[in-house]
Protein backbone atom coordinates (compact mmCIF):
# COMPACT_ATOMS: atom_id res chain seq x y z
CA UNK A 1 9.67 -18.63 20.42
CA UNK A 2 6.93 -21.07 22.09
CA UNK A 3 3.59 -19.52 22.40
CA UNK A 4 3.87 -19.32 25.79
CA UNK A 5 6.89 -16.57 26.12
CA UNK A 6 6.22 -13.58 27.51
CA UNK A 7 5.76 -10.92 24.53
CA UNK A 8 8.11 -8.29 26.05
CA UNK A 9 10.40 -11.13 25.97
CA UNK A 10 10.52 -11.27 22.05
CA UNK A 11 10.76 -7.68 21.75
CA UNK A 12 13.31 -7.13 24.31
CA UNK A 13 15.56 -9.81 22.31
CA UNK A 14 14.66 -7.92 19.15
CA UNK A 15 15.80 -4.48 19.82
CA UNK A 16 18.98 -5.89 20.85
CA UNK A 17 19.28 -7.39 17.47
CA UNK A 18 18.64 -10.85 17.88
CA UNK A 19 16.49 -12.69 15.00
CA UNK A 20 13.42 -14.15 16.73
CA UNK A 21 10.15 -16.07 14.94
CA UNK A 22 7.44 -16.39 17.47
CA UNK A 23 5.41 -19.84 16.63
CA UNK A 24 2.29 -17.40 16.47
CA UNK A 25 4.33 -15.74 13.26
CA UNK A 26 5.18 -18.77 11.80
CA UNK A 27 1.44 -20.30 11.60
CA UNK A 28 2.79 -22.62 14.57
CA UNK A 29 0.59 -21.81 16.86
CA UNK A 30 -1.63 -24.83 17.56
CA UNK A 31 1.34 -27.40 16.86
CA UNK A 32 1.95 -30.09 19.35
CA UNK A 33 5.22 -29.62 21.34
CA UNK A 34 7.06 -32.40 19.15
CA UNK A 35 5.90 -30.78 15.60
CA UNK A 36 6.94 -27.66 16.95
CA UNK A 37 10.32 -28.22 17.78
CA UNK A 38 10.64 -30.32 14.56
CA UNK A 39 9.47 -27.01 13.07
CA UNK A 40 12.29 -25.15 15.08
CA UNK A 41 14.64 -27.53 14.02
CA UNK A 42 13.45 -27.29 9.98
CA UNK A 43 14.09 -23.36 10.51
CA UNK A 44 17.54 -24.09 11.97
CA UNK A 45 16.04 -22.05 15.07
CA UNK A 46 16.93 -22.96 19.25
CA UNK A 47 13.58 -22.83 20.23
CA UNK A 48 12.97 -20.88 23.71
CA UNK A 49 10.19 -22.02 26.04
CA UNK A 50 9.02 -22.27 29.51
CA UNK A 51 6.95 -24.86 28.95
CA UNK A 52 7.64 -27.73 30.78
CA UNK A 53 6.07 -30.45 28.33
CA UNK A 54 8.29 -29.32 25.90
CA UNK A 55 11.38 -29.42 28.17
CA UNK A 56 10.34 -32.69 28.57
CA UNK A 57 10.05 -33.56 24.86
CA UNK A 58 13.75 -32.09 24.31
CA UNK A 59 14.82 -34.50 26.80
CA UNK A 60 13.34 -37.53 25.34
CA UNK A 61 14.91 -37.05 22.02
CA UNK A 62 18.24 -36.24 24.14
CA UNK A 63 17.84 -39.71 25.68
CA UNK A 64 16.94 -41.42 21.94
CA UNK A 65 20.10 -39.49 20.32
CA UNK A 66 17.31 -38.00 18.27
CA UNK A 67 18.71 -34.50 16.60
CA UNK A 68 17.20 -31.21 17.02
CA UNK A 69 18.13 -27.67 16.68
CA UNK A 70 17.69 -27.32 20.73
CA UNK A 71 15.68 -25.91 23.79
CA UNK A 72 16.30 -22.87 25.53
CA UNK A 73 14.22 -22.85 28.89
CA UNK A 74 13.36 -20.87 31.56
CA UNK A 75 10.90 -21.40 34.46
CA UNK A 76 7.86 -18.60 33.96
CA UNK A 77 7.83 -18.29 37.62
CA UNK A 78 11.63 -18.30 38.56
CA UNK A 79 13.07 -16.25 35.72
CA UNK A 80 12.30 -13.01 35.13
CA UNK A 81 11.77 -10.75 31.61
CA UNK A 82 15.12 -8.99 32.25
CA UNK A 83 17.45 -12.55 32.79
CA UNK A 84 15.74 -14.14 29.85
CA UNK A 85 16.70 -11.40 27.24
């Protein structure tokens, strides 16, 4: 998870059983969007975000053929705790 999620977000996906690492957990937390998804993509994690920089960043290595584990994204405004669990 991006530093930026919602926390009920990360617990909602837990109790269902999911496996989650928040970037906080990880000692991420001050990584730039690109180290962080390399991180992600280290951990074999998608990484979930609604930041747009970072949607941004996915697409970029999208357009270079560039690997990564991937980006899940939804809009903080548009989406709400409920649709992204």
């Amino acid at each position: 998870m991006d530093v930026n999620v919602r926390r009920a977000v990360t617990d909602g996906l837990r109790l269902r059983g999911a496996k989650v690492l928040t970037a906080q957990e990880d000692g991420a937390r001050e990584l730039a969007d690109d180290a962080l998804l390399d991180r992600a993509t280290e951990l074999g994690y998608v990484l979930f975000t609604q930041d747009d920089d970072l949607l941004r960043e996915a697409a970029q290595r999208q357009e270079r053929g560039a690997a990564f584990a991937g980006v899940i994204y939804a809009h903080q405004l548009k989406v709400t705790v409920g649709l992204c669990i």
